[in-house]
C-alpha atoms as a PDB file:
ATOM      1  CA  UNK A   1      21.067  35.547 -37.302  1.00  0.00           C
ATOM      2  CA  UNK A   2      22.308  39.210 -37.205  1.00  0.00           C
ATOM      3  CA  UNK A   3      20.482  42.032 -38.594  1.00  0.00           C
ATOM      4  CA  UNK A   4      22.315  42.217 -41.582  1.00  0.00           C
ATOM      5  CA  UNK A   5      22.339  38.708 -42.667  1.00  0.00           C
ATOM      6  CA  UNK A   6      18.747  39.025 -41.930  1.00  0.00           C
ATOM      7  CA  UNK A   7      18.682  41.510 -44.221  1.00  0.00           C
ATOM      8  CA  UNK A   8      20.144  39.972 -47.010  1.00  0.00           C
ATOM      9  CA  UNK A   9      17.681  36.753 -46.647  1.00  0.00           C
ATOM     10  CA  UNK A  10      14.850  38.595 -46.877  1.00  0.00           C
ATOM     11  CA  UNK A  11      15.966  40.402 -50.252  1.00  0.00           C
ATOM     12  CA  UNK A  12      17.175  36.821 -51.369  1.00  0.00           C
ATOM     13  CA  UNK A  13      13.399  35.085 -50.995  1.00  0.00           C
ATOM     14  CA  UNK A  14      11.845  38.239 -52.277  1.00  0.00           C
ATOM     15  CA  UNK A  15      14.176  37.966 -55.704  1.00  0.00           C
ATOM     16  CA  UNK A  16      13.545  34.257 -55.518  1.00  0.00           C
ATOM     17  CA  UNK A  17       9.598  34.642 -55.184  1.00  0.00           C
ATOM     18  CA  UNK A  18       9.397  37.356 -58.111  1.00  0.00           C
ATOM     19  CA  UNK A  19      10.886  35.018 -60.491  1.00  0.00           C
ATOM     20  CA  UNK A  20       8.823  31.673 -59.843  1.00  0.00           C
ATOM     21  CA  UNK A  21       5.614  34.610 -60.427  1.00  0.00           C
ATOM     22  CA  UNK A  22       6.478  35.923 -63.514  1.00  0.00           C
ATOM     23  CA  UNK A  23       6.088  33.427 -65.808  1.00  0.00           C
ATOM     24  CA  UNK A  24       1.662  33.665 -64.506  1.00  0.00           C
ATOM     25  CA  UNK A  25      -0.736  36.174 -64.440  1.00  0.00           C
ATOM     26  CA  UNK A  26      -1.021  38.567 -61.283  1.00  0.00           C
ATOM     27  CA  UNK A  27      -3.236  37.683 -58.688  1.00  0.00           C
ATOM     28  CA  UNK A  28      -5.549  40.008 -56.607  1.00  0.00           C
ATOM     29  CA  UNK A  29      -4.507  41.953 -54.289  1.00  0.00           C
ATOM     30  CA  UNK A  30      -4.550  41.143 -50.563  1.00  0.00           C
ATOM     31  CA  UNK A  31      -6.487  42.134 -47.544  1.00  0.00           C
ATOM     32  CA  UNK A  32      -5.033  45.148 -45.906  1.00  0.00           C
ATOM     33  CA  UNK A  33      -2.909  44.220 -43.055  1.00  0.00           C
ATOM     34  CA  UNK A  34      -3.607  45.352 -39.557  1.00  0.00           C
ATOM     35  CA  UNK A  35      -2.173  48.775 -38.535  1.00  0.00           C
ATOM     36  CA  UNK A  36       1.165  48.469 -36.832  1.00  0.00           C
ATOM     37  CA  UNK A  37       2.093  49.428 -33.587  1.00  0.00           C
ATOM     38  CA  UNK A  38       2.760  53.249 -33.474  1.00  0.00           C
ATOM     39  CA  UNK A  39       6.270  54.329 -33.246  1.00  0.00           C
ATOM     40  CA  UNK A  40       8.280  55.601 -29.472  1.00  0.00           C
ATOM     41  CA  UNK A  41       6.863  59.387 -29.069  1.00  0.00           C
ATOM     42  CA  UNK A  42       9.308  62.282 -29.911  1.00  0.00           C
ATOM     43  CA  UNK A  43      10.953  64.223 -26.457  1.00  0.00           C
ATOM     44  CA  UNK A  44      11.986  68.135 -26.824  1.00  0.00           C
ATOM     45  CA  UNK A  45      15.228  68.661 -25.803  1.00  0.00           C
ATOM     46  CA  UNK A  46      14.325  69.327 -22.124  1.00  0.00           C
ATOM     47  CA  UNK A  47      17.129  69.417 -19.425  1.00  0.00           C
ATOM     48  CA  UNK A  48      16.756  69.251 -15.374  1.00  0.00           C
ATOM     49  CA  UNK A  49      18.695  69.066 -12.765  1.00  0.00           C
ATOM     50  CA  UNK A  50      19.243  66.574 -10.181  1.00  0.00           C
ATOM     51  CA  UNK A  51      17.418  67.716  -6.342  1.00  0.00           C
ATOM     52  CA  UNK A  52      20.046  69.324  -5.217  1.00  0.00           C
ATOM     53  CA  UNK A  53      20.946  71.096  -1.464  1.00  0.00           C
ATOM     54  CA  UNK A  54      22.246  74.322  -1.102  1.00  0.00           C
ATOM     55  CA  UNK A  55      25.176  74.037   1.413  1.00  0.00           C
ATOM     56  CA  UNK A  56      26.361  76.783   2.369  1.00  0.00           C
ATOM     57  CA  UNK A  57      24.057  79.604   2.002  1.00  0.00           C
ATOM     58  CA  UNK A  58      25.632  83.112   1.604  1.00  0.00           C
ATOM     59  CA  UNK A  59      24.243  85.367   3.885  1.00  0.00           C
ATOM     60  CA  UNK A  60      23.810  89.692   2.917  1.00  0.00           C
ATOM     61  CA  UNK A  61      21.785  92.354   4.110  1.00  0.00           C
ATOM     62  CA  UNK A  62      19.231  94.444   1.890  1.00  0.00           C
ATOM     63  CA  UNK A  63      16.966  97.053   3.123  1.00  0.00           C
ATOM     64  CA  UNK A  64      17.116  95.859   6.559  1.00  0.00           C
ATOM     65  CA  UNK A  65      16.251  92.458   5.724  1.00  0.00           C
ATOM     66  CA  UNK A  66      18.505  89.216   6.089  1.00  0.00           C
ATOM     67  CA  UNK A  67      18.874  87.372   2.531  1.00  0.00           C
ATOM     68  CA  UNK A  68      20.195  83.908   2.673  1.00  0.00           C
ATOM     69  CA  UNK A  69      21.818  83.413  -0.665  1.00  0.00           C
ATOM     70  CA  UNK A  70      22.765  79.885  -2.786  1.00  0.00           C
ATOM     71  CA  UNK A  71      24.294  80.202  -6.656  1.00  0.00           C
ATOM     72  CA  UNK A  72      24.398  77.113  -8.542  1.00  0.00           C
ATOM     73  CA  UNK A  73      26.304  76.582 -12.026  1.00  0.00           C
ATOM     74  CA  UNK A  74      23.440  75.363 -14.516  1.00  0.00           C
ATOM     75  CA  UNK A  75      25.317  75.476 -18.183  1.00  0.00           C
ATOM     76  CA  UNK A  76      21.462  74.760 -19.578  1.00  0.00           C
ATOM     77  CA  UNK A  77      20.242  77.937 -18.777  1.00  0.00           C
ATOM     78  CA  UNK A  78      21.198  79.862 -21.607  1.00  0.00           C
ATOM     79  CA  UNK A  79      20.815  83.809 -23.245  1.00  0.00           C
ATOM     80  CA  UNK A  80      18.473  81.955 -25.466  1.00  0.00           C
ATOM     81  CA  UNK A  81      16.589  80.301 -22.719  1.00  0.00           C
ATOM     82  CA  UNK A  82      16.061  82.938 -21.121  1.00  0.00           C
ATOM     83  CA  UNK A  83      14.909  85.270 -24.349  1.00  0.00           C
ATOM     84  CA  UNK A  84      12.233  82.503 -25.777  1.00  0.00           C
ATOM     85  CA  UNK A  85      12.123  79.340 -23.349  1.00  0.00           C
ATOM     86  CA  UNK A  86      11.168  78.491 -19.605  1.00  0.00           C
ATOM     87  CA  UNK A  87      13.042  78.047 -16.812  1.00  0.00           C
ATOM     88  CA  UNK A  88      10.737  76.312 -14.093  1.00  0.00           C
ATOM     89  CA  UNK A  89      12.462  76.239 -10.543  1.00  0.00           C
ATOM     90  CA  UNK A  90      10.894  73.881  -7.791  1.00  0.00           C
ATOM     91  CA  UNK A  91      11.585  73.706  -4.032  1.00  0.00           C
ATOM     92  CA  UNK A  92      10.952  70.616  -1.913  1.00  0.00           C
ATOM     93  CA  UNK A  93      10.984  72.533   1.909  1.00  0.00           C
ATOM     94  CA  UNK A  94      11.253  69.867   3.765  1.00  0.00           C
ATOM     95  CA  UNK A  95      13.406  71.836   6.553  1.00  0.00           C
ATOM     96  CA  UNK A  96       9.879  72.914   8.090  1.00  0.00           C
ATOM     97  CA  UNK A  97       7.653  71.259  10.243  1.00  0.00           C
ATOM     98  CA  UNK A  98       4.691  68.835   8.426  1.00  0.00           C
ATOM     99  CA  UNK A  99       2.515  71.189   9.709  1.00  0.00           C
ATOM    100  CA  UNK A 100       3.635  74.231   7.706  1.00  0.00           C
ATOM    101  CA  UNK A 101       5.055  72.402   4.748  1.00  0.00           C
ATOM    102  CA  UNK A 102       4.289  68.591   3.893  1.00  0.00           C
ATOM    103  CA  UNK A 103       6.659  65.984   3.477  1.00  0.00           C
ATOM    104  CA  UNK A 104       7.432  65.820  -0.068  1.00  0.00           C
ATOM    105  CA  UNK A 105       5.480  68.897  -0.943  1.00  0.00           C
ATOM    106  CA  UNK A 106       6.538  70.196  -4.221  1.00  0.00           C
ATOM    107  CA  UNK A 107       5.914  74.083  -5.463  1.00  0.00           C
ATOM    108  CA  UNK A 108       6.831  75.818  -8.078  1.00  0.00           C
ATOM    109  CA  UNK A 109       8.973  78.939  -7.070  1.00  0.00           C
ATOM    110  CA  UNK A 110       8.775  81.794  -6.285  1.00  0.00           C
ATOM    111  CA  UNK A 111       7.080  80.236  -2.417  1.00  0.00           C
ATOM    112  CA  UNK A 112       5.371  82.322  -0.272  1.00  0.00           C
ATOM    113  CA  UNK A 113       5.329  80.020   3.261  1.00  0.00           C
ATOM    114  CA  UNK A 114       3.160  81.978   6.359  1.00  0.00           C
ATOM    115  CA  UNK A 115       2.859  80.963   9.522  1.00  0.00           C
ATOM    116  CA  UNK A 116       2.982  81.914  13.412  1.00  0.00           C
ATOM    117  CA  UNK A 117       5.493  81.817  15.970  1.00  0.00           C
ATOM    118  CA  UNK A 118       5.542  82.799  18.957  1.00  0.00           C
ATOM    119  CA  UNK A 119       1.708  84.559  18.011  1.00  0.00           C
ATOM    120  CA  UNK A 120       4.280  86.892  15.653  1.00  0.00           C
ATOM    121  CA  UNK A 121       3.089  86.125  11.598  1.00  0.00           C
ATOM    122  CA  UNK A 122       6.303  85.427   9.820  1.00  0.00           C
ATOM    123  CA  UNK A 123       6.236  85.092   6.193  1.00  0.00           C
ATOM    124  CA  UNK A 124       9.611  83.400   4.221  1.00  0.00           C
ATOM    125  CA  UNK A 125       9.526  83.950   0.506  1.00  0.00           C
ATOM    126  CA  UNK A 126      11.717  81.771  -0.967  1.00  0.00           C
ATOM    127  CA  UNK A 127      12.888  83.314  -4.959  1.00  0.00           C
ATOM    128  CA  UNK A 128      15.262  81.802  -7.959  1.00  0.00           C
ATOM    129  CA  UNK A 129      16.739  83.829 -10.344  1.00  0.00           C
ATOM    130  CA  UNK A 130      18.164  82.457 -13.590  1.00  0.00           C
ATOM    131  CA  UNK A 131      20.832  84.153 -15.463  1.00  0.00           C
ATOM    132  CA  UNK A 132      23.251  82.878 -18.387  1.00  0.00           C
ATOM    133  CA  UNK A 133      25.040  79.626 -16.410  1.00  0.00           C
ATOM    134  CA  UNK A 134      24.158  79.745 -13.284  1.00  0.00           C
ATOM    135  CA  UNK A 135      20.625  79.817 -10.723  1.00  0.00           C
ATOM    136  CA  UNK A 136      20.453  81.792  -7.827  1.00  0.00           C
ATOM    137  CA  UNK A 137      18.605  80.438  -4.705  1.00  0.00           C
ATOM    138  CA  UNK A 138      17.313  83.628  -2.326  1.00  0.00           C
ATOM    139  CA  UNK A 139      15.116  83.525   0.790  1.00  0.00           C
ATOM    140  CA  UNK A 140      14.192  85.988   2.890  1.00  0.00           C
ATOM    141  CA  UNK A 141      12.086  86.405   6.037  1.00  0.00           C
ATOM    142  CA  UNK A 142       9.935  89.495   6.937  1.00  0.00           C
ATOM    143  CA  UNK A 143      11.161  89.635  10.624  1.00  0.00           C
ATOM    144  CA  UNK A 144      14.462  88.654  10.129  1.00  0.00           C
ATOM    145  CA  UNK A 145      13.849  85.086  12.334  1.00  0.00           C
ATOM    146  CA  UNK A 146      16.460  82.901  10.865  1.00  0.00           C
ATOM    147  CA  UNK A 147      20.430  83.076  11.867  1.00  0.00           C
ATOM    148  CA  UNK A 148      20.310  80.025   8.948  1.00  0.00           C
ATOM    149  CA  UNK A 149      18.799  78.071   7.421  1.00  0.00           C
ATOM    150  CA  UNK A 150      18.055  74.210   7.480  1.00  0.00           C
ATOM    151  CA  UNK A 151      19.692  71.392   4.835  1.00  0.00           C
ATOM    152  CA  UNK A 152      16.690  69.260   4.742  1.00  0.00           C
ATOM    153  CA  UNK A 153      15.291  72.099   1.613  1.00  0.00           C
ATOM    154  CA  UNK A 154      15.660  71.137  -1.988  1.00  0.00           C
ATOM    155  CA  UNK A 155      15.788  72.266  -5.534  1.00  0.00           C
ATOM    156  CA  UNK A 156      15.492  71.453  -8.775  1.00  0.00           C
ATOM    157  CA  UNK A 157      15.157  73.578 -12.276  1.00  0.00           C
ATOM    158  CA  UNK A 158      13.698  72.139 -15.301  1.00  0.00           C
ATOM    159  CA  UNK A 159      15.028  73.829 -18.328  1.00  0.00           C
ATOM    160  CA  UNK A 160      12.486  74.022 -21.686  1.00  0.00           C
ATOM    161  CA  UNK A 161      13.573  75.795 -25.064  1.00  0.00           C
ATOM    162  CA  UNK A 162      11.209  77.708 -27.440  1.00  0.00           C
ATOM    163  CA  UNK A 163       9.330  76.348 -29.848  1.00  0.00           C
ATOM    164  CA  UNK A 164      10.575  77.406 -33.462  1.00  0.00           C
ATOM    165  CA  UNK A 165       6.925  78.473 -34.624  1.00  0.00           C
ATOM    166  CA  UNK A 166       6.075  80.478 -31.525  1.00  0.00           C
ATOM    167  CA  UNK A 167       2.609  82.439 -32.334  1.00  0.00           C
ATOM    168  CA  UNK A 168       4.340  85.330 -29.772  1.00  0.00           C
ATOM    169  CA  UNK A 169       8.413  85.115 -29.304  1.00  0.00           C
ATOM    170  CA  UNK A 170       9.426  83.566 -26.457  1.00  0.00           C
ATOM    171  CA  UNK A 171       5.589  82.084 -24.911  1.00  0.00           C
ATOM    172  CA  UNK A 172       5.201  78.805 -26.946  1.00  0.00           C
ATOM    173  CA  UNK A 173       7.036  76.005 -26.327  1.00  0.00           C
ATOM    174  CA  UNK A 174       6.418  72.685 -28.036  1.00  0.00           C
ATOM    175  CA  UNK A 175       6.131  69.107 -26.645  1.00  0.00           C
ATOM    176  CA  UNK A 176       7.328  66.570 -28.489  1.00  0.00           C
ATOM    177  CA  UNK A 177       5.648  63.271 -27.744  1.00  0.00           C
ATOM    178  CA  UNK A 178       2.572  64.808 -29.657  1.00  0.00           C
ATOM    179  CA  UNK A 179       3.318  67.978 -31.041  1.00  0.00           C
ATOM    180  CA  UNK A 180       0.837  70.103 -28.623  1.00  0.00           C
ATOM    181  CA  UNK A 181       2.430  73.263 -27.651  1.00  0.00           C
ATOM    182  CA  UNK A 182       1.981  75.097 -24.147  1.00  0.00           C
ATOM    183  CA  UNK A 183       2.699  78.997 -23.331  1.00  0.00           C
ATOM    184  CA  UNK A 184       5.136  79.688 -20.436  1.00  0.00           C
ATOM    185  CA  UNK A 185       2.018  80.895 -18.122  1.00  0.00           C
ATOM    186  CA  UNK A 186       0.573  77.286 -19.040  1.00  0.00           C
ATOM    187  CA  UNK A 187       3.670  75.695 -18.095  1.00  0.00           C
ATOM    188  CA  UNK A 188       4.168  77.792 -14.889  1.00  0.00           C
ATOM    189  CA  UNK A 189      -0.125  76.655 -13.972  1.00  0.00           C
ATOM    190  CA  UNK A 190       0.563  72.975 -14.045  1.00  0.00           C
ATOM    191  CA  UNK A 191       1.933  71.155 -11.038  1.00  0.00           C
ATOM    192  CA  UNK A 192       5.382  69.520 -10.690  1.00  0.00           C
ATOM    193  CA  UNK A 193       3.764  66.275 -11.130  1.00  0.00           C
ATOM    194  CA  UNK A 194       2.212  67.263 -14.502  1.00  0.00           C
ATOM    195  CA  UNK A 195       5.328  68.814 -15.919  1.00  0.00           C
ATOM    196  CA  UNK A 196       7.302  65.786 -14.910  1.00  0.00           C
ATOM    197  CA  UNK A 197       5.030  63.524 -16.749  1.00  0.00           C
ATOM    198  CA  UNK A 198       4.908  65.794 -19.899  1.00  0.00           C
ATOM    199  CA  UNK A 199       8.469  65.742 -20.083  1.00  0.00           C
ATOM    200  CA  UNK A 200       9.674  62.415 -18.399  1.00  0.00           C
ATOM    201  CA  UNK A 201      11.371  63.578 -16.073  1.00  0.00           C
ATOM    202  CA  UNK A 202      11.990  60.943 -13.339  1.00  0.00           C
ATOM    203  CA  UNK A 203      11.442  61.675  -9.659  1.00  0.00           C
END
């Protein structure tokens, strides 16, 4: 039976029922059904990317220093995003060896990676910079080691908007599957794994 015919019975045996009662006296009222089963939980309008690889890297000089460049177009990230929301970049390095950077690993940009070679300390800070449209990828090293850099990294940028009732403009934003509401340096303290599960965002 489709919904609507469905519908239409159920109004049919309610009329019928209210007639064949009206003639008697009421009755007493019922036991108080059991509570039903709570509704599907609200979602904010959150947006992420896919993991994406930046192929090819632009490559400039600043103070000396090699920067290794990648822009990606990312319509989410808006003036208003940027004014009252969060922007939450995360890299996936898996271009370095296990034993500087796990498998898998996920941080939070901006990543500070240190390690030795060749009994020098070399220290790769790898940055994202969101402006209307578009995310910019940078890395730089402190010694100027790399001549490129490997395809095995990844990305991704999670996108959250303000919450309307901010207690400071711009620091709250809300989540929806219960209403609690997190500042941007709350956001920004939880791990990728949290943030995915607060938001549903699938691996």
């Amino acid at each position: 039976m489709k919904r609507a015919e469905r519908h239409r019975a159920v109004i049919v045996c309610a009329a019928v029922f209210v007639a064949a009662c009206s003639n008697g006296s009421t009755g007493p009222q019922g036991a108080q059904g059991p509570a039903g089963v709570q509704g599907p939980a609200g979602s904010p309008n959150v947006q992420y990317s896919a993991w994406f690889t930046p192929n090819p890297w632009v490559e400039d000089t600043v103070f000396g220093l090699f920067n290794f460049n990648y822009t990606v177009a990312a319509p989410a990230i808006t003036q208003t995003i940027l004014d009252s929301g969060v922007v939450l970049t995360y890299g996936k390095l898996d271009g370095y060896i296990t034993a500087i950077w796990p498998t898998d690993q996920v941080a939070l940009m901006p990543i500070v990676v240190s390690y030795l070679a060749s009994g020098t300390t070399e220290t790769d800070t790898w940055s994202a910079f969101a402006t209307p449209d578009t995310l910019r990828i940078n890395m730089v090293n402190n010694t100027n080691l790399y001549g490129g850099i490997s395809t095995a990294h990844q990305f991704r940028y999670v996108v959250v908007p303000g919450g309307v009732t901010a207690a400071a403009a711009g620091e709250v934003v809300v989540r929806g599957t219960v209403g609690a509401r997190y500042t941007r340096q709350e956001l920004q303290a939880m791990s990728y794994a949290q943030v995915a599960q607060l938001f549903h965002i699938p691996d």
